[in-house]
N, C-alpha and C. Protein backbone atom coordinates (compact mmCIF):
# COMPACT_ATOMS: atom_id res chain seq x y z
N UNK A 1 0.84 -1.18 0.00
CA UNK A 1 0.00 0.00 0.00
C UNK A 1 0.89 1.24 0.00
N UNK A 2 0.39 2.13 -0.85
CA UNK A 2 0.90 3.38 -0.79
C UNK A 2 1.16 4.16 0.43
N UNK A 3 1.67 5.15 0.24
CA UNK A 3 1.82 6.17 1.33
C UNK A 3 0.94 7.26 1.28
N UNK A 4 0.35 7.69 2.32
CA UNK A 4 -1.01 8.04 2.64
C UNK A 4 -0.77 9.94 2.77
N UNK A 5 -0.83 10.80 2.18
CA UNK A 5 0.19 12.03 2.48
C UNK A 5 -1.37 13.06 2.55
N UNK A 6 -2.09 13.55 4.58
CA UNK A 6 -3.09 13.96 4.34
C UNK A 6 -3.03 15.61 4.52
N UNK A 7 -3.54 16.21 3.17
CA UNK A 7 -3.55 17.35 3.57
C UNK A 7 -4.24 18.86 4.21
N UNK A 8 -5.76 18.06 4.65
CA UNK A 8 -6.26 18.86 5.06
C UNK A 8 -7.14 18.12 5.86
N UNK A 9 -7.54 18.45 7.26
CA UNK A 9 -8.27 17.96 7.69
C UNK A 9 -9.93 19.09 8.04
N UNK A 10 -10.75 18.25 7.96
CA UNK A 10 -12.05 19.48 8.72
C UNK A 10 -13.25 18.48 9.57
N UNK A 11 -13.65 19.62 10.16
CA UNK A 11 -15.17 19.08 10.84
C UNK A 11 -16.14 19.07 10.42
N UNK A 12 -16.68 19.88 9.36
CA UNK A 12 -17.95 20.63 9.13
C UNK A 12 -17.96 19.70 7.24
N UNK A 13 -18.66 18.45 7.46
CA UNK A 13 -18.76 17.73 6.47
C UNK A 13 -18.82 18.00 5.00
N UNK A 14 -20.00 19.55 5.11
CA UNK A 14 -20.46 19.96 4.59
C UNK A 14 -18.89 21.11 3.61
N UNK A 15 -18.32 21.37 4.18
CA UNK A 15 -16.83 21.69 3.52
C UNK A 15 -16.09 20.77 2.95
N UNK A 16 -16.00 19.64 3.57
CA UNK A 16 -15.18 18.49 2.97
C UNK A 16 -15.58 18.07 1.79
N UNK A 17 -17.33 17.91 1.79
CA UNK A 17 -17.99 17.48 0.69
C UNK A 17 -17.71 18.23 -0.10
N UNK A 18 -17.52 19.75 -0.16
CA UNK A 18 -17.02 20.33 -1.25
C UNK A 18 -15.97 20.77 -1.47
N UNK A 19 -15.14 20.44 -0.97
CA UNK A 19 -13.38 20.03 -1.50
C UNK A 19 -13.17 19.07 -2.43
N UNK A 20 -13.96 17.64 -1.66
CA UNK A 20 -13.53 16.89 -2.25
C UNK A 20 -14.98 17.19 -4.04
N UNK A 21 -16.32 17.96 -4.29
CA UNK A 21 -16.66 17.94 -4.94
C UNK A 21 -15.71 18.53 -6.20
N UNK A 22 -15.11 19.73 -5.43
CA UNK A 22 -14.07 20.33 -6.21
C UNK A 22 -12.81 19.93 -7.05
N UNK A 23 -12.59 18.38 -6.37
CA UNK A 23 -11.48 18.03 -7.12
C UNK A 23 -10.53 17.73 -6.23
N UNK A 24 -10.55 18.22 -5.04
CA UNK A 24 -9.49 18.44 -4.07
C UNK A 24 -8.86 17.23 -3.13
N UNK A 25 -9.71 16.14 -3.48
CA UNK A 25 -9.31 14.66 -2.74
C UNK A 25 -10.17 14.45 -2.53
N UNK A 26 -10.07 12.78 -1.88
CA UNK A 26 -11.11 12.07 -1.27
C UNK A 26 -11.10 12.27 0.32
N UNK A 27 -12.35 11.46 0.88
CA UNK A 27 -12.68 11.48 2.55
C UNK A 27 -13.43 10.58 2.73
N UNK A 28 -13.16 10.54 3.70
CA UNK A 28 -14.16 9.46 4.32
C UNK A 28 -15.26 10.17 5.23
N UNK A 29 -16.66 10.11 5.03
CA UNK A 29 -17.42 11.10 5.85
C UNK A 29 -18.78 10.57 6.27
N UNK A 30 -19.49 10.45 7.41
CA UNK A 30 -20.49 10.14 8.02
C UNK A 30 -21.68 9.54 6.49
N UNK A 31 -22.50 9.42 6.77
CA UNK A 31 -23.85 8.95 5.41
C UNK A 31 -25.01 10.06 6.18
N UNK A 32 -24.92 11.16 5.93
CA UNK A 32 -25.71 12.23 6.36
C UNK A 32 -26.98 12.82 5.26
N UNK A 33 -28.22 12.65 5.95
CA UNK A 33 -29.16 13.26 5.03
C UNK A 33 -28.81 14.42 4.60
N UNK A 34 -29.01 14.95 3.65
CA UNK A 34 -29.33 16.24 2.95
C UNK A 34 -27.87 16.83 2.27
N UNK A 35 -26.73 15.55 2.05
CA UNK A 35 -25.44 15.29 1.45
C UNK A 35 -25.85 15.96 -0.12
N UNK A 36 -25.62 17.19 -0.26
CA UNK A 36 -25.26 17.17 -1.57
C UNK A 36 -24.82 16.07 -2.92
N UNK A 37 -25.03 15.17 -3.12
CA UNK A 37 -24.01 14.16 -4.14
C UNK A 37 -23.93 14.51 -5.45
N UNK A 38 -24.49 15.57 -5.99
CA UNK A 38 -24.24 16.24 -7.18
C UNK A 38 -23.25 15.99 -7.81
N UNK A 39 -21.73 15.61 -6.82
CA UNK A 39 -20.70 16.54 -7.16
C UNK A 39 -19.65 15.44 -6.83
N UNK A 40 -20.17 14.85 -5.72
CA UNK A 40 -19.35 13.69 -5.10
C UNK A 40 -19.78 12.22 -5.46
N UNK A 41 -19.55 11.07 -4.94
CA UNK A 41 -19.84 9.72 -5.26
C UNK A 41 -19.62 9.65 -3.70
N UNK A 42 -20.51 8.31 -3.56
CA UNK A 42 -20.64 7.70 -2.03
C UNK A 42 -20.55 6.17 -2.19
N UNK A 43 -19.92 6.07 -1.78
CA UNK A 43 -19.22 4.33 -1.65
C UNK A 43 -18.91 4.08 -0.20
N UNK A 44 -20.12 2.80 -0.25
CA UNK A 44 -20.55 2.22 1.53
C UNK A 44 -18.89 1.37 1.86
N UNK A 45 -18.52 1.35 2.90
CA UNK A 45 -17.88 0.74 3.50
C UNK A 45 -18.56 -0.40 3.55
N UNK A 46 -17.71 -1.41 3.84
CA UNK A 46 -17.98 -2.84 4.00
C UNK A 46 -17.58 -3.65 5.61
N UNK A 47 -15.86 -3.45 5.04
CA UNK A 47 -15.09 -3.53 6.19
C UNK A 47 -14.16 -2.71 6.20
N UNK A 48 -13.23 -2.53 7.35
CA UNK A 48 -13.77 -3.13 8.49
C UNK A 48 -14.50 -2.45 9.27
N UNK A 49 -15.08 -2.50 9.75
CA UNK A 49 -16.40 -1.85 10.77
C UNK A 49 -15.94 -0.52 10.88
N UNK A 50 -16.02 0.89 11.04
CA UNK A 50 -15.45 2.08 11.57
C UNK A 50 -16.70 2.81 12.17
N UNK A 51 -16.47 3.50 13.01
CA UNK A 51 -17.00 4.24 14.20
C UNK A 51 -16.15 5.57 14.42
N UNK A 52 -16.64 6.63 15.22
CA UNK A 52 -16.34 7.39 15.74
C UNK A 52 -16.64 7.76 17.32
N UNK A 53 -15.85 8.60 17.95
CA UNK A 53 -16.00 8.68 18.82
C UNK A 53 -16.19 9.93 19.23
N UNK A 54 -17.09 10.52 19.75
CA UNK A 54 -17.48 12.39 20.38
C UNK A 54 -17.44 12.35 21.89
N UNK A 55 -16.84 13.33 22.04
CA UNK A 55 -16.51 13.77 23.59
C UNK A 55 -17.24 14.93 24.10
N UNK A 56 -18.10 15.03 25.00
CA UNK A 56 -18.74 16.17 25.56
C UNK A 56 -17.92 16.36 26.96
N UNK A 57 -18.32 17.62 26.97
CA UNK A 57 -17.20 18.22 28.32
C UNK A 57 -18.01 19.51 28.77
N UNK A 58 -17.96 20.11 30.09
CA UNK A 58 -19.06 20.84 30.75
C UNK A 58 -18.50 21.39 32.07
N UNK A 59 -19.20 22.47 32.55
CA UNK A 59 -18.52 22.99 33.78
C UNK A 59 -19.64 23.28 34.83
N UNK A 60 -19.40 23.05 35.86
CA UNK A 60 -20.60 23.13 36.39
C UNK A 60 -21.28 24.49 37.28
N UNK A 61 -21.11 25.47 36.35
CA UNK A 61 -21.38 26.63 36.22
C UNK A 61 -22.75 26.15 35.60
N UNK A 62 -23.74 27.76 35.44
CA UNK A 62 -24.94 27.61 35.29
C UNK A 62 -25.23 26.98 33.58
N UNK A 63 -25.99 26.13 33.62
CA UNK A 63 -26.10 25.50 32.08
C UNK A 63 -27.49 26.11 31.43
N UNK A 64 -28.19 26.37 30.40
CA UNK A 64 -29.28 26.61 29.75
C UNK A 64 -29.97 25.29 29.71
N UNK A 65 -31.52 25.66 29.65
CA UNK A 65 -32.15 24.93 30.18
C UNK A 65 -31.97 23.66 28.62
N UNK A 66 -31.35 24.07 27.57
CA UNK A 66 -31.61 23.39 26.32
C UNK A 66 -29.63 22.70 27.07
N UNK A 67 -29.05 22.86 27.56
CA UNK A 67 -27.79 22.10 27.53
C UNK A 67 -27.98 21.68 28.64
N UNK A 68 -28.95 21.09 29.51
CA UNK A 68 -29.46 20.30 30.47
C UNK A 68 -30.15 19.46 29.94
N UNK A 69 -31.14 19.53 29.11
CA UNK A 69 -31.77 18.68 28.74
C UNK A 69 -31.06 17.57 27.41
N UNK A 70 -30.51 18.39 26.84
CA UNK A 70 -29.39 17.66 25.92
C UNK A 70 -28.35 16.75 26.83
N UNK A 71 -27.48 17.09 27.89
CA UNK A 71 -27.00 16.23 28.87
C UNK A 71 -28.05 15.26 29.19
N UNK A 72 -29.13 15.49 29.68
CA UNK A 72 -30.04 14.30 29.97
C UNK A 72 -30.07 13.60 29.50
N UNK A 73 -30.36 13.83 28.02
CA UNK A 73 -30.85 12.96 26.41
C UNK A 73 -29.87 11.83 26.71
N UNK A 74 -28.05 12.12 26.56
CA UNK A 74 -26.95 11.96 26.20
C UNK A 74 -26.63 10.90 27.75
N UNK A 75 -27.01 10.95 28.70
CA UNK A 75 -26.46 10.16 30.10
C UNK A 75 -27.96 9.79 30.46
């Protein structure tokens, strides 16, 4: 296998999708409704299994009543 040389990384899918619509490389990116594919191609994984992992973090200073109830949802 080749050597893997990455040059940009992002969060916001919705940028990546259009980098890579642009020409700019490939990614690997969530299967999210409302994906533009105009521009891109989507090819399911098979194997091996991949996942992600999200970290929430909090202070226990006063929270809004919508980032209490979202903690709830979440624990």
């Amino acid at each position: 296998m080749g050597r893997i040389i990455i040059t940009f990384e992002g969060e916001e899918v919705a940028t990546v999708a259009g980098l890579v619509g642009s020409g700019l490389g490939v990614s690997l990116l969530p299967d999210l409704q409302g994906l533009d594919t105009n521009k891109v191609a989507q090819v399911r994984l098979k194997a091996p299994e991949s996942h992600r992992t999200i970290g929430l973090a909090w202070n226990e200073r006063y929270l809004p009543p919508a980032a209490i109830n979202f903690k709830n949802f979440l624990f």
